[in-house]
Protein backbone atom coordinates (compact mmCIF):
# COMPACT_ATOMS: atom_id res chain seq x y z
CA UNK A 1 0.00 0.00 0.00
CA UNK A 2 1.50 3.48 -1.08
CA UNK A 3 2.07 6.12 1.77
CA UNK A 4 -0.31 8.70 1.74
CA UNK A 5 1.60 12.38 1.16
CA UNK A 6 1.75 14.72 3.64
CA UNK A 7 -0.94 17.75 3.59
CA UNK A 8 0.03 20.67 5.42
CA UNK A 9 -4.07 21.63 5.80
CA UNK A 10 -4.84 18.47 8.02
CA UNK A 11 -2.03 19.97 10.36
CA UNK A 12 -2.57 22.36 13.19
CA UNK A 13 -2.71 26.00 12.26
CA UNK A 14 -3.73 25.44 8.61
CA UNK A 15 -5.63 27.07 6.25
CA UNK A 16 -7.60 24.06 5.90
CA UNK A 17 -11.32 23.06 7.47
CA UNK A 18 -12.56 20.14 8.52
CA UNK A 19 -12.23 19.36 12.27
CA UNK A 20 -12.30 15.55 12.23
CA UNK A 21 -9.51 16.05 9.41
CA UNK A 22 -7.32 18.18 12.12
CA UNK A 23 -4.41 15.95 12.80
CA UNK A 24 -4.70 17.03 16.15
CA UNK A 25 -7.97 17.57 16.55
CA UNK A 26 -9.32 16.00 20.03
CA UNK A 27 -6.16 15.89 21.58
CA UNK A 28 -6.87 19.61 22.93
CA UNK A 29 -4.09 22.30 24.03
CA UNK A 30 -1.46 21.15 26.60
CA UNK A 31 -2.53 22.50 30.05
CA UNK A 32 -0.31 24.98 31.18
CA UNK A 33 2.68 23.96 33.24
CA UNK A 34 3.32 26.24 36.79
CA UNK A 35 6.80 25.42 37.73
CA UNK A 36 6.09 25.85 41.25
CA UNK A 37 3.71 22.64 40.81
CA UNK A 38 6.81 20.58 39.92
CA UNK A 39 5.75 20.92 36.17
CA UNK A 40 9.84 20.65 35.47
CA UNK A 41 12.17 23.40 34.85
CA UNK A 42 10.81 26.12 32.47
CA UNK A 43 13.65 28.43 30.18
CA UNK A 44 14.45 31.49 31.87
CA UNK A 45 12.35 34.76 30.76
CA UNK A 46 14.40 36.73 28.77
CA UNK A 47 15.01 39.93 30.96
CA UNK A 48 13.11 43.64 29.32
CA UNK A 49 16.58 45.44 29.56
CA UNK A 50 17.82 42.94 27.25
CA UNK A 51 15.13 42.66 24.97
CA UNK A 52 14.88 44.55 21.66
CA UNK A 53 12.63 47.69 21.67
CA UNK A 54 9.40 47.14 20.21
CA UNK A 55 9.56 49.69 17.65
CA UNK A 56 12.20 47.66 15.74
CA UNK A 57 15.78 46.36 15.51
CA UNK A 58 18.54 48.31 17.03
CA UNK A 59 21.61 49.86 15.29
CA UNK A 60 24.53 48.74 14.95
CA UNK A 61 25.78 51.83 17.07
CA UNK A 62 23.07 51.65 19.61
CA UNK A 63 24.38 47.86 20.42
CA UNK A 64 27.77 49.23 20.40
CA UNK A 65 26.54 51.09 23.17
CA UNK A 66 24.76 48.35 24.55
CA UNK A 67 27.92 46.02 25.04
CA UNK A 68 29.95 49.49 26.01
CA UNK A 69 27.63 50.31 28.72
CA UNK A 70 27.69 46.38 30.10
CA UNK A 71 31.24 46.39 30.45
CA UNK A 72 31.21 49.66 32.25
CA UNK A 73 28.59 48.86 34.71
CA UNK A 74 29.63 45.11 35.39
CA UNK A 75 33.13 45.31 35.60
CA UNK A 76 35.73 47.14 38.19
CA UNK A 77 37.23 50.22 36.95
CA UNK A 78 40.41 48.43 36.89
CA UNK A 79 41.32 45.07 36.41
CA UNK A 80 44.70 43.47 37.10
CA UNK A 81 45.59 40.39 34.59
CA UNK A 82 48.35 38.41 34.34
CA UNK A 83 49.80 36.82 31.17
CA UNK A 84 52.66 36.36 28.43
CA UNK A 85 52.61 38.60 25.43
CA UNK A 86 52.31 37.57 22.17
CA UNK A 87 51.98 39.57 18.82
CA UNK A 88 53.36 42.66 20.62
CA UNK A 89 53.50 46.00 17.85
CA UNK A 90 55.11 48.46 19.07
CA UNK A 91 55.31 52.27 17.83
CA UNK A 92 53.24 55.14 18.81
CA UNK A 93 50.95 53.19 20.98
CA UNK A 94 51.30 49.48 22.10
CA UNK A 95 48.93 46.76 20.64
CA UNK A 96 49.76 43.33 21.64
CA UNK A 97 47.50 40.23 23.22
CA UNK A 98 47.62 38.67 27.08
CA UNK A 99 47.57 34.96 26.85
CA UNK A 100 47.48 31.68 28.66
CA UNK A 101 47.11 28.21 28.13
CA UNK A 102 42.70 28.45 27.63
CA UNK A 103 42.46 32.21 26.20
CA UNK A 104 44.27 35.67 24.54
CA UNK A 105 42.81 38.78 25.19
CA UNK A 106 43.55 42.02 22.95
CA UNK A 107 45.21 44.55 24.73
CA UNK A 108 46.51 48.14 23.90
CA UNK A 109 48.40 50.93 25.86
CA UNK A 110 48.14 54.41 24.18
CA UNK A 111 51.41 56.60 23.86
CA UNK A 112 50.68 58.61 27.26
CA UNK A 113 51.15 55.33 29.20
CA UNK A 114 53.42 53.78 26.79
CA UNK A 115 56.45 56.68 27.70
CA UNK A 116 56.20 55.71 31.23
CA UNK A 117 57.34 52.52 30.67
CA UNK A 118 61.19 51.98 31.54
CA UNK A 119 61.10 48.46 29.00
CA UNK A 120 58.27 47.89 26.43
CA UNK A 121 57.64 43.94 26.81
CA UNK A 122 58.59 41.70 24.02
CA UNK A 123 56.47 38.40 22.98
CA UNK A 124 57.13 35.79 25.67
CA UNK A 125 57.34 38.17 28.38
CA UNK A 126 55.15 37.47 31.17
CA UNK A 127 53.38 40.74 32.70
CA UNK A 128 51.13 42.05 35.09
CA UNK A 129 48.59 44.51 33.23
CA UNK A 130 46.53 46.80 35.12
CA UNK A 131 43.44 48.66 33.34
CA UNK A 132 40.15 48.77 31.99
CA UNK A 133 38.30 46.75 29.73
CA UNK A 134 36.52 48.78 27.12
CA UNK A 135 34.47 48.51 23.59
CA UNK A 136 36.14 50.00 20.37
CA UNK A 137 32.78 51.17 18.71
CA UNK A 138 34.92 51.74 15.18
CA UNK A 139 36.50 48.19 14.90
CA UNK A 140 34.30 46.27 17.05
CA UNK A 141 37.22 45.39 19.58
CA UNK A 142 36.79 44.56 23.00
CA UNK A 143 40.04 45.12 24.68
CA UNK A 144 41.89 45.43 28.10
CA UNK A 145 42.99 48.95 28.12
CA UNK A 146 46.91 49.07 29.86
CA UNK A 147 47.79 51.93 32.03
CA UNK A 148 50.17 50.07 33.40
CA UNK A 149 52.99 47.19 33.00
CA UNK A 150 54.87 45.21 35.62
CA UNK A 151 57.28 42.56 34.28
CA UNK A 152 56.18 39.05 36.41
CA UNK A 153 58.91 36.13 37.94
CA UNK A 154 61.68 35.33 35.28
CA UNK A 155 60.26 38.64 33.27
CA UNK A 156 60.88 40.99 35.97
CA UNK A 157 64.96 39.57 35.96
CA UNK A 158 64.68 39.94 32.25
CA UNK A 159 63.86 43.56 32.36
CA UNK A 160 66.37 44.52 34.42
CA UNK A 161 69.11 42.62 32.44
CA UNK A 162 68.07 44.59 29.18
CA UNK A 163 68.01 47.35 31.36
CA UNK A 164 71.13 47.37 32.52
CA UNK A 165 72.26 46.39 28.89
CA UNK A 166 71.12 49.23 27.82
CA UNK A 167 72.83 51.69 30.50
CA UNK A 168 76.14 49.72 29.91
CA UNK A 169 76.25 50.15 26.25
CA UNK A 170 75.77 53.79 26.19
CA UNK A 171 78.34 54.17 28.96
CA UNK A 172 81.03 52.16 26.01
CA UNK A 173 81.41 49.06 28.49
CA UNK A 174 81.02 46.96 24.93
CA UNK A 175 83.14 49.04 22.89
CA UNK A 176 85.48 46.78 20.72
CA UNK A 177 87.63 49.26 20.58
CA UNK A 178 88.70 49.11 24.29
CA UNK A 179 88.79 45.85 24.10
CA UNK A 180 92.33 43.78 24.41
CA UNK A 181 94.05 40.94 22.62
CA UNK A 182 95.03 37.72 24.63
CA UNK A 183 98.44 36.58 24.87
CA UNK A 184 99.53 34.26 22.84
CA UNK A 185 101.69 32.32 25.20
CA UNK A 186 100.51 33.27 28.33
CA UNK A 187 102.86 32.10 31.63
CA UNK A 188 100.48 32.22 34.24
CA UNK A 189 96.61 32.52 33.89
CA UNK A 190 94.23 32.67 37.08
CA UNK A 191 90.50 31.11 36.87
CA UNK A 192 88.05 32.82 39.65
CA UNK A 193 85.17 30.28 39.72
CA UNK A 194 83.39 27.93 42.34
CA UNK A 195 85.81 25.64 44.14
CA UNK A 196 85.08 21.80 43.10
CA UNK A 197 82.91 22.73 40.03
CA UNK A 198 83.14 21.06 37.10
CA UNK A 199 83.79 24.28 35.23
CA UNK A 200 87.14 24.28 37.30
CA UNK A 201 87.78 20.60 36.19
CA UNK A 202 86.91 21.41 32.87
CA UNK A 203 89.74 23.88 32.75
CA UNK A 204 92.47 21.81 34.98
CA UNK A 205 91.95 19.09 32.38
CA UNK A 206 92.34 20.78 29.06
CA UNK A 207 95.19 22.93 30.39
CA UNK A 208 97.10 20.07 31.64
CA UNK A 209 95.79 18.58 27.81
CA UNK A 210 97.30 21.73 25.97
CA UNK A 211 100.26 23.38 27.53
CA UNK A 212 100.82 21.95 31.40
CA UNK A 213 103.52 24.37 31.18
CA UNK A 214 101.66 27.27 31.96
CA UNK A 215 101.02 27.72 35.82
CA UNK A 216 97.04 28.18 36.71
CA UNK A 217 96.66 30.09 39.97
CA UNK A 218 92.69 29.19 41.10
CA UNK A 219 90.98 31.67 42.98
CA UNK A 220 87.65 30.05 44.39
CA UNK A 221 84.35 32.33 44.82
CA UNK A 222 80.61 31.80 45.09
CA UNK A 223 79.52 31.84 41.41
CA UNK A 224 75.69 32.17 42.55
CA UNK A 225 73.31 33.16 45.52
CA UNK A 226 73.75 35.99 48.29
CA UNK A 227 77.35 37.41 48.20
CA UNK A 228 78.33 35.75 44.76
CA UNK A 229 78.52 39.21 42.60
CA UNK A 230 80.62 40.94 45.54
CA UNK A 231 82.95 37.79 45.26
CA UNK A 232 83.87 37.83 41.96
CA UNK A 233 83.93 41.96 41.42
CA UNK A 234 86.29 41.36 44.21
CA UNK A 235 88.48 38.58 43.03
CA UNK A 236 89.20 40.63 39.51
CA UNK A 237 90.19 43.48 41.11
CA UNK A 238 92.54 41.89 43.28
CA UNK A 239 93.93 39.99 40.96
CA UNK A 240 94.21 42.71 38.69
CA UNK A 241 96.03 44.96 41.33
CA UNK A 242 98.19 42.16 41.86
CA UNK A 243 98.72 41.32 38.01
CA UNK A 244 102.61 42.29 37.96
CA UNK A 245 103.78 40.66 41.34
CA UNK A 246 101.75 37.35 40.29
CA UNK A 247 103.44 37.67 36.87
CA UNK A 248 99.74 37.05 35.56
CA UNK A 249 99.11 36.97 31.59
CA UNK A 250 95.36 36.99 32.07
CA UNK A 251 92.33 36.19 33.87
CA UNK A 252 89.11 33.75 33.67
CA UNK A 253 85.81 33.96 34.98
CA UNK A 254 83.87 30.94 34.64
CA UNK A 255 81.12 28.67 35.73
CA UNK A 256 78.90 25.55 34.24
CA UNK A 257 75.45 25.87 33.00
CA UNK A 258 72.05 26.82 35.17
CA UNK A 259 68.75 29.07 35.16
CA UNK A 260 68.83 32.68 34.92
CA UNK A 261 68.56 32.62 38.30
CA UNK A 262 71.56 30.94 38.72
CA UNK A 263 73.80 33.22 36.48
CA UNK A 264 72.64 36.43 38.15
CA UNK A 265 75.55 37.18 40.15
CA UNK A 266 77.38 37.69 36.56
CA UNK A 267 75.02 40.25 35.46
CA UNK A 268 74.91 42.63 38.07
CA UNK A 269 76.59 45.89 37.94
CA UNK A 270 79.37 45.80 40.54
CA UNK A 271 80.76 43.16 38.10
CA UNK A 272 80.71 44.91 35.21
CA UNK A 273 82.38 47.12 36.56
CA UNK A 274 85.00 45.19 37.90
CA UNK A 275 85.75 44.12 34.19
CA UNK A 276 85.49 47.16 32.67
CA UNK A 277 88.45 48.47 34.82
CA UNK A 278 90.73 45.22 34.41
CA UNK A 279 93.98 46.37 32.69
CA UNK A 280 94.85 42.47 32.36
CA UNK A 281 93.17 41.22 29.31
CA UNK A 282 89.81 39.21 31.03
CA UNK A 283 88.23 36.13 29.26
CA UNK A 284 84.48 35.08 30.61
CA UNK A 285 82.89 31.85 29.79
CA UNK A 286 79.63 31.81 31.61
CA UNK A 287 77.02 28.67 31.05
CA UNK A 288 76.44 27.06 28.03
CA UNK A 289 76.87 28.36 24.78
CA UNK A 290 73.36 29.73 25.09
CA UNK A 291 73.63 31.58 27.75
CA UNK A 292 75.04 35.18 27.71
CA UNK A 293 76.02 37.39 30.31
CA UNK A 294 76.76 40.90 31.13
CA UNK A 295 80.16 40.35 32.34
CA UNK A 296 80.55 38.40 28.49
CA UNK A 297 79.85 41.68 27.25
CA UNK A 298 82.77 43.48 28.93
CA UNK A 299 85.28 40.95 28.96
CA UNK A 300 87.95 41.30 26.18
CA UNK A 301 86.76 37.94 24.95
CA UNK A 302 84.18 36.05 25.61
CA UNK A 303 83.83 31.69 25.53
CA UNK A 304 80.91 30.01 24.97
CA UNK A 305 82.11 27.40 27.88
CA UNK A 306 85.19 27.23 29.95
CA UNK A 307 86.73 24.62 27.64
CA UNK A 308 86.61 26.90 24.87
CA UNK A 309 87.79 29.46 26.94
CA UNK A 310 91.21 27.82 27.76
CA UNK A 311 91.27 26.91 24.42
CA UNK A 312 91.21 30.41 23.27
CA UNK A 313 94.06 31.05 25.73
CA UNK A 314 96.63 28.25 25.34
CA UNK A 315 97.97 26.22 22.52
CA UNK A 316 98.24 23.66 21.70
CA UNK A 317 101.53 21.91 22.35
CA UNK A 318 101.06 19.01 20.46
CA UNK A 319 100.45 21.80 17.49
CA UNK A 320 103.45 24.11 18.80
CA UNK A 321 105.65 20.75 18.63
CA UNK A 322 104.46 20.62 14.54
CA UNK A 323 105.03 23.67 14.23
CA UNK A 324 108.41 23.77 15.49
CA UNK A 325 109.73 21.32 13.12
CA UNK A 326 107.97 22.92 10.32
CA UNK A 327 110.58 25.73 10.82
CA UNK A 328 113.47 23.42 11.89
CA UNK A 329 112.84 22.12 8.43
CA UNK A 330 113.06 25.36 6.40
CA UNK A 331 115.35 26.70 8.48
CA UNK A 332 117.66 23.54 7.47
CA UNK A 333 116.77 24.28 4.11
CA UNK A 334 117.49 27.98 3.99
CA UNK A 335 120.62 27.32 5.85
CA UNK A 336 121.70 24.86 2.94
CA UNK A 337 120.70 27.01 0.36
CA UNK A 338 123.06 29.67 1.86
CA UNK A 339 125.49 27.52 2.10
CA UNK A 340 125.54 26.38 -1.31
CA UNK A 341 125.62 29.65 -2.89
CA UNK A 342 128.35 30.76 -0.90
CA UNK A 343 130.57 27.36 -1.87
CA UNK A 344 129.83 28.06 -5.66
CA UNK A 345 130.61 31.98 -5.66
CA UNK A 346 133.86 30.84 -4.00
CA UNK A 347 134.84 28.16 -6.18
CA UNK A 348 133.72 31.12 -9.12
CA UNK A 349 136.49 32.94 -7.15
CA UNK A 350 138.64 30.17 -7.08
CA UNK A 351 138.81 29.45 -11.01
CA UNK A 352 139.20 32.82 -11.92
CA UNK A 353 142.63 33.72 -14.20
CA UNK A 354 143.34 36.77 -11.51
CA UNK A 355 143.50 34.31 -8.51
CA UNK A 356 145.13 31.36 -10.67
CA UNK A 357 148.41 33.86 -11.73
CA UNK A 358 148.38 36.96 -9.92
CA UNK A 359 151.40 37.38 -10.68
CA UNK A 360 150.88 37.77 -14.17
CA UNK A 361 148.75 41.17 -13.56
C-alpha cells in the first residue's frame, strides 16, 4: 500500500477546514505547566533590559553602546591580569595580546602610558597589566585597556638585564675598541670560579691537555646566591692589582650551566664594573653556549664554555711541537741554500785567471 503524502491543511494551524480532518484535533491544548507545581524546569524569561525595543531592531551603534555600557557597569574600573605577550607592535601606541594556556585577550596601551614605561615587553614576556576593559565602537574590539605594565617572575629579571644592557652600552662598556688581545703564550693565567665545580675541572683538564707548562693560579668564589657578585667583582680586582707581582698573563671567569637565576651574580653591575676596569686582558665563559652574560659583554673575549675558553688562551703543544719542526725544516733548508751559494761563488772565485796567476797582472 503506497504512503499517503503529507498535507500541510490536516495539520494544526492550517488554512484548511474540517475538524475531524485536524491531525490534532481531540487531543486539545497542553494544560499549562506552573513550575512551582513541579511541572519541570521552564527556560528562563528573557530579561526587558535585554530585549529589543518594540519599535524595531537596534543599530549597529546603539548595540555598540549596549555592550559598552555592560562592560562599564559590570566590571571594576580596573582590572589586574596576568599573562605572556604575544603579537606585541610596538610604535606610537602598544597593541599586543595577554595569553594563557585556555584564552588571549587584545590589549593596547596608548602613547601617554606607553612613555612611562622603563622596557616595552617583548612576545614571551610574562606581565602584570593593570586597566580597563573597554568597547572599540569603530573596529568592534573589546580590549583590556593598559595603564600600566609590571614585568612578572623570570620577566621581571629579564627587564632589568636589558636594562642594565642598555645603560652599559651607552656608557662604552662593549666598545670593541677598548677591548684587548690575549696573549699568545701566556705564563700564568688565574681562573676565579666555584671551588670543586666542574667548570674548574673542565679547565684543569684541558690545560694540563694543551700546555701543562703554563702555571694556573685558582681563585675560588661563590659563582651564585647571596654574596656571589661581591665575590667575583672582588676577586678581579685583586687579581688585577696584583697582576705584575703574580706575573699574571690573564684572567678567567667561569662557571657551568644553570637558570637565569643561577647566572645572576654575573650580570649585576658591581661586576661589570669590575671588568670594565681590568687592565689584564679578562676572558668570561659563563654557562652554556646559550647563555650570555653581562660580564661576556665586557670581557675582552668572551667563551661560549670554559673549555673553549682555555682553548682560546693556550695552545696547543702538540700543534706548537708541529710547528716547530715545520721551521726546523726550512730553516735547514734555507741554511743549505746559503750555504751552497756561498761554496759556488767561491769556487767562481777560485777558477778565476786573476787568482790562478796573480802574478801575471
Amino acid at each position: 500500500m503506497a504512503r499517503r503524502p503529507f498535507d500541510p491543511r490536516k495539520a494544526r494551524g492550517g488554512d484548511g477546514g474540517g475538524g475531524g480532518d485536524d491531525l490534532f484535533s481531540g487531543l486539545g491544548d497542553p494544560p499549562p505547566v506552573d513550575a512551582n507545581l513541579g511541572g519541570g524546569p521552564q527556560p528562563p524569561e528573557t530579561p526587558r533590559s535585554a530585549r529589543p525595543p518594540d519599535d524595531g531592531p537596534l543599530s549597529v551603534s546603539a548595540l555598540s553602546k549596549l555592550i559598552s555600557n555592560a562592560l562599564a557597569s559590570g566590571l571594576p574600573a580596573r582590572i589586574r591580569v596576568i599573562g605572556e605577550v604575544s603579537n606585541a607592535r610596538p610604535g606610537r601606541h602598544l597593541y599586543f595580546s595577554l595569553k594563557d594556556e585556555e584564552a588571549v585577550v587584545s590589549c593596547a596601551m596608548w602613547h601617554s602610558d606607553l612613555r612611562k614605561l622603563e622596557e616595552i615587553p617583548r612576545d614571551g614576556d610574562s606581565i602584570e597589566v593593570w586597566g580597563q576593559v573597554g568597547h572599540y565602537a569603530k573596529q568592534g574590539r573589546t580590549q583590556l585597556y593598559a595603564k600600566s605594565i609590571e614585568p612578572v617572575g623570570l620577566g621581571a629579571l629579564e627587564a632589568r638585564f636589558r636594562a642594565l644592557v642598555a645603560e652599559l652600552r651607552g656608557e662604552g662598556f662593549f666598545d670593541e675598541d677598548r677591548k684587548q688581545a690575549t696573549p699568545r703564550h701566556p705564563r700564568r693565567i688565574a681562573i676565579v670560579t666555584g671551588a670543586g665545580s666542574a667548570a674548574l675541572a673542565d679547565c684543569l683538564r684541558t690545560a694540563r691537555d694543551r700546555m701543562p707548562s703554563t702555571e694556573l693560579v685558582v681563585v675560588p668564589v661563590l659563582v651564585q646566591g647571596d654574596g656571589a657578585a661581591e665575590q667575583v667583582a672582588r676577586a678581579i680586582r685583586g687579581l688585577d692589582a696584583a697582576a705584575e707581582v703574580l706575573g699574571l698573563d690573564a684572567i678567567l671567569v667561569t662557571r657551568g650551566g644553570g637558570s637565569l637565576e643561577d647566572l645572576w651574580a654575573f650580570n649585576e653591575r658591581v661586576v661589570a664594573d669590575a671588568a670594565f676596569a681590568c687592565r689584564v686582558p679578562l676572558v668570561a665563559a659563563i654557562g652554556h653556549e646559550s647563555d650570555t652574560t653581562i660580564v661576556e659583554f665586557v670581557a675582552d673575549h668572551r667563551a661560549s664554555t670554559p673549555t673553549q675558553a682555555i682553548t682560546h688562551l693556550l695552545p696547543d703543544r702538540r700543534e706548537l711541537a708541529r710547528g716547530l719542526a715545520r721551521d726546523r725544516g726550512r730553516l735547514s733548508r734555507a741554511a743549505a741554500n746559503v750555504i751552497s751559494e756561498a761554496r759556488m761563488r767561491l769556487d767562481l772565485a777560485r777558477r778565476h785567471e786573476f787568482l790562478r796567476r796573480p802574478a801575471d797582472r
